[in-house]
N, C-alpha and C. Protein backbone atom coordinates (compact mmCIF):
# COMPACT_ATOMS: atom_id res chain seq x y z
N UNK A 1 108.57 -25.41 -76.26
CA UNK A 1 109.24 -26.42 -75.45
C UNK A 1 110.20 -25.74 -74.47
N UNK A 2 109.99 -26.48 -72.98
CA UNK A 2 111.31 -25.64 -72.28
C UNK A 2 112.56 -26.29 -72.74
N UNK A 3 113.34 -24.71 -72.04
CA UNK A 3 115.01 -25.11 -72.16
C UNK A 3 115.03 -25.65 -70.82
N UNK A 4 115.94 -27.14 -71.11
CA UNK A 4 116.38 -27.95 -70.07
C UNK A 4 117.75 -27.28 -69.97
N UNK A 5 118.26 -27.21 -68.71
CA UNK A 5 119.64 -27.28 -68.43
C UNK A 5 119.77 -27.85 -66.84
N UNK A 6 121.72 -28.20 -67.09
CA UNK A 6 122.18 -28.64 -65.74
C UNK A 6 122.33 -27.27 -64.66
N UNK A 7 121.68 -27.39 -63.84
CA UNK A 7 121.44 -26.15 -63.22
C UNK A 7 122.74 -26.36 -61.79
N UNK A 8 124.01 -25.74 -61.88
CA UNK A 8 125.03 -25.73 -60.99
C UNK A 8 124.95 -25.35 -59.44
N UNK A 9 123.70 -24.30 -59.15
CA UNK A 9 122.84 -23.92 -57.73
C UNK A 9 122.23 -24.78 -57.42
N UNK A 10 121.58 -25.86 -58.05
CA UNK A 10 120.53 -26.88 -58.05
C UNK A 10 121.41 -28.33 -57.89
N UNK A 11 122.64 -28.23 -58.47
CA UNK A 11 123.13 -29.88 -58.88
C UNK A 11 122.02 -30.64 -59.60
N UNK A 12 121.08 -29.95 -59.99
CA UNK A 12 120.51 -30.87 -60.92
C UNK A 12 119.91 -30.28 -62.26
N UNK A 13 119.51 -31.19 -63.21
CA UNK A 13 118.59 -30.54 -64.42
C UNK A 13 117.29 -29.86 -63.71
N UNK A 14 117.43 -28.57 -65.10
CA UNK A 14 116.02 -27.72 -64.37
C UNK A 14 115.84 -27.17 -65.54
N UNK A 15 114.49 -26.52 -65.47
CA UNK A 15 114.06 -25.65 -66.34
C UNK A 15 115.36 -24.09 -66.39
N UNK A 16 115.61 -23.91 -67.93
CA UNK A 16 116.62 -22.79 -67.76
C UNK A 16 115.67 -21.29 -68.10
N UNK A 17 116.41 -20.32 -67.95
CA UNK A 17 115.84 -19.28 -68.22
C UNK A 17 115.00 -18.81 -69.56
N UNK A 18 114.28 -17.99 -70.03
CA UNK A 18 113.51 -17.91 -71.48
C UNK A 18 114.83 -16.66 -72.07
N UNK A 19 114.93 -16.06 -71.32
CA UNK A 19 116.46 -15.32 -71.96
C UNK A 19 117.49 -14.45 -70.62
N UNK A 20 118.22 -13.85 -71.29
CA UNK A 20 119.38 -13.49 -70.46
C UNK A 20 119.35 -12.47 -69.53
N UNK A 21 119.41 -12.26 -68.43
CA UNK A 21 118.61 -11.75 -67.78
C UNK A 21 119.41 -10.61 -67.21
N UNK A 22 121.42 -10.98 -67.16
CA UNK A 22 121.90 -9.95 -66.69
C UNK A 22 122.99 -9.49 -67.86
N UNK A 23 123.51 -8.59 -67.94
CA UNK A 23 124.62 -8.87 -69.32
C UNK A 23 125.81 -9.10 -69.12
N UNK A 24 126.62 -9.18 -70.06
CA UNK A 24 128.22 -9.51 -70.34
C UNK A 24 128.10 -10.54 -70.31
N UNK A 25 129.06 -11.09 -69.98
CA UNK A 25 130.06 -12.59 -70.09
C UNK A 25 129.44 -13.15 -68.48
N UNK A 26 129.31 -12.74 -67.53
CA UNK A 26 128.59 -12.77 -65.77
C UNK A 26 126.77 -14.06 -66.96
N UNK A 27 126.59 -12.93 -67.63
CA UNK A 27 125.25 -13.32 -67.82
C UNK A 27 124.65 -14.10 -68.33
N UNK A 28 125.91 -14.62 -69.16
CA UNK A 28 125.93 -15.72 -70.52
C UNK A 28 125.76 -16.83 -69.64
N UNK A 29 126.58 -17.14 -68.46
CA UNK A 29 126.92 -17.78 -67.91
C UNK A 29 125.70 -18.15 -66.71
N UNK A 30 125.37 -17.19 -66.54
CA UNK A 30 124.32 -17.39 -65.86
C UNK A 30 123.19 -18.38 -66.27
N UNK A 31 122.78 -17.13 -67.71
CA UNK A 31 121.97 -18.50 -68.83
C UNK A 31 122.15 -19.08 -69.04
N UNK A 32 122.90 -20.09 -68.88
CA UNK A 32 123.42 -21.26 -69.34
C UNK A 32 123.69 -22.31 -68.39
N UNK A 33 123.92 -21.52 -66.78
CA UNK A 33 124.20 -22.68 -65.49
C UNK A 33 123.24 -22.40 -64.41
N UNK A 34 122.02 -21.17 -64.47
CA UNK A 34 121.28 -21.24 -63.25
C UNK A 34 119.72 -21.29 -64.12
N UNK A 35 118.95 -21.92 -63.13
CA UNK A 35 117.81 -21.95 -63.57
C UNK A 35 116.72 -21.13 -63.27
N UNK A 36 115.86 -21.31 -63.92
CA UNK A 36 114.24 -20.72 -63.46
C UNK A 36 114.74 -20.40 -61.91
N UNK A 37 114.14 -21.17 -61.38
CA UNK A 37 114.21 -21.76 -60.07
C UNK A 37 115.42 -21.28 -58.82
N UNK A 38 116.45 -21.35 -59.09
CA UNK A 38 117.86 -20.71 -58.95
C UNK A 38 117.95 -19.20 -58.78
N UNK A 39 117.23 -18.50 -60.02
CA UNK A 39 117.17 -17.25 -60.26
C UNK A 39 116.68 -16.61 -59.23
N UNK A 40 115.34 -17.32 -59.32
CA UNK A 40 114.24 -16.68 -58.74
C UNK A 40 114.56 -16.38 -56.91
N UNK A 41 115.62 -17.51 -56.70
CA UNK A 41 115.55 -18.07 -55.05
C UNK A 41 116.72 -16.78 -54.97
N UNK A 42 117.57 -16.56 -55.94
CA UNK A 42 118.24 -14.70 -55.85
C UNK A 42 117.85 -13.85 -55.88
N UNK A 43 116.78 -13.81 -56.22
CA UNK A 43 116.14 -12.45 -56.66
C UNK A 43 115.66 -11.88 -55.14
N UNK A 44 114.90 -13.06 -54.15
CA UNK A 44 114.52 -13.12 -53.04
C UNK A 44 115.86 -12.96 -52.34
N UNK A 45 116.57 -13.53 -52.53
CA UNK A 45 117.95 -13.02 -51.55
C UNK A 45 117.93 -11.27 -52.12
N UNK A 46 118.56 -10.96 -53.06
CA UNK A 46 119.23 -9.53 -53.59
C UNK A 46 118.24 -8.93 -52.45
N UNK A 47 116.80 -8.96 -52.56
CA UNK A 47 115.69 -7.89 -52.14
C UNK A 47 116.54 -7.51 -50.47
N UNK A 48 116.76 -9.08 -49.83
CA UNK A 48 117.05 -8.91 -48.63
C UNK A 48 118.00 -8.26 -48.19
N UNK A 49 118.87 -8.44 -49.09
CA UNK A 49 121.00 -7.93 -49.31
C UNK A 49 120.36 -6.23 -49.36
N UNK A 50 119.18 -5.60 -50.43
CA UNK A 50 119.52 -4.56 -50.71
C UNK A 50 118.95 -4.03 -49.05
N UNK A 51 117.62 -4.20 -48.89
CA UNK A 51 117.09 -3.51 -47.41
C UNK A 51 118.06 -3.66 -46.27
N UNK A 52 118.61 -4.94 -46.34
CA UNK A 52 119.62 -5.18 -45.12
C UNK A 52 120.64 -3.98 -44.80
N UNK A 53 120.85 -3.60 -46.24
CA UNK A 53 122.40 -3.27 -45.88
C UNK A 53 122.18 -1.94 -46.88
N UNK A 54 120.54 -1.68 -47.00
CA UNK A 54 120.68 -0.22 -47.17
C UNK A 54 121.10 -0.07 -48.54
N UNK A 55 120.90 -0.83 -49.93
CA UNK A 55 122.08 -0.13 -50.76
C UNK A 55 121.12 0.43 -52.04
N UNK A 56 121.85 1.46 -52.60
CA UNK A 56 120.93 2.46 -53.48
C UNK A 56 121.23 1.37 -54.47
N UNK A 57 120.57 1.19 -55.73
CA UNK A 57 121.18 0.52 -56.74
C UNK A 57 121.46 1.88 -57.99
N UNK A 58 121.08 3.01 -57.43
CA UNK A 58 121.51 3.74 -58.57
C UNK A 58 123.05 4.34 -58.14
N UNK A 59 123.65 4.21 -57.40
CA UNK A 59 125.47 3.77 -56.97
C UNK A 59 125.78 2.73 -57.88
N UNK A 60 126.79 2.81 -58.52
CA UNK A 60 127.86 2.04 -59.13
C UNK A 60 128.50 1.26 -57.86
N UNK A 61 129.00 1.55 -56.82
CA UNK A 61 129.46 0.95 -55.74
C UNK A 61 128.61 0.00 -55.10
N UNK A 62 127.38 0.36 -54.94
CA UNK A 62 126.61 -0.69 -54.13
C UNK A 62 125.57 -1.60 -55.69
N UNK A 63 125.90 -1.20 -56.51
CA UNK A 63 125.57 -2.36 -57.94
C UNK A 63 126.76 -3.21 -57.77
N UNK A 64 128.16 -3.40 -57.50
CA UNK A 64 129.20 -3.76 -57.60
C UNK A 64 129.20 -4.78 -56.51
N UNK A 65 128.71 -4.26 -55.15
CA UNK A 65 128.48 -4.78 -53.94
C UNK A 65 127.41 -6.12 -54.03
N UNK A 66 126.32 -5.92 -54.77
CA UNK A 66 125.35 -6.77 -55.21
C UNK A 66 125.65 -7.83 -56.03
N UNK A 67 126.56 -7.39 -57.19
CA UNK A 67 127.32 -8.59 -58.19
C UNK A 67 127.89 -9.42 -57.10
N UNK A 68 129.03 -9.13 -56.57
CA UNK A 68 129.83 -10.11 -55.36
C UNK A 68 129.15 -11.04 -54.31
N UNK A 69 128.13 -10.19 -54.40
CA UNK A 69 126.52 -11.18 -53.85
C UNK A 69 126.25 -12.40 -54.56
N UNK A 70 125.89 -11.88 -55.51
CA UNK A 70 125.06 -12.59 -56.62
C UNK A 70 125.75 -13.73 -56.76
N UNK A 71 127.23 -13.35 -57.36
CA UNK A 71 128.60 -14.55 -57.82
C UNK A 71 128.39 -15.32 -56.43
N UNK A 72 128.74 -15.41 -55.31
CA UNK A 72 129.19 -16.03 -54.40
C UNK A 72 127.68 -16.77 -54.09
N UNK A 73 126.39 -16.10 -54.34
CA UNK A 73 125.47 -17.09 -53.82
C UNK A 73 125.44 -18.23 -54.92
N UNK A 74 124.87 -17.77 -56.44
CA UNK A 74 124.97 -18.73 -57.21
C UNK A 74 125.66 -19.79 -57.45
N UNK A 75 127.48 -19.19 -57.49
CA UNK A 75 128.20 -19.88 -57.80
C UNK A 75 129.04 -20.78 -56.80
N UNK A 76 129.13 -20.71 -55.95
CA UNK A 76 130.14 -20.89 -54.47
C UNK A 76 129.72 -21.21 -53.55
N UNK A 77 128.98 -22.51 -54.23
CA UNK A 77 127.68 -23.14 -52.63
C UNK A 77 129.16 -24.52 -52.25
């Protein structure tokens, strides 16, 4: 059976994730307020954020650069 949740990117119920996809406390949260759907429409952003703007992800600095991404698209519509 899917996990239903209120999906906060969506304003609406959606299919939620099958598990946690990023870690810490960022990720819990994630699982729990973005969906399938949500995810996926980031994942397509990140690709663009990383080519755009050039960033290695094996830097700690430009992984850091990507979180502040991530937070502000998901969360801060």
């Amino acid at each position: 059976m899917k996990r239903m949740i209120f999906c906060t990117f969506l304003n609406k119920k959606s299919e939620g994730q099958d598990f946690q996809c990023y870690p810490g406390e960022l990720g819990k949260k994630i699982y729990n307020e973005i969906s399938k759907k949500a995810w996926k429409k980031w994942l397509i952003k990140q690709t663009i954020l990383i080519n755009e703007n050039k960033l290695n992800m094996f830097k700690c600095e430009d992984r850091k650069k990507i979180e502040k991404y991530m937070i502000l698209f998901l969360f801060q519509k």
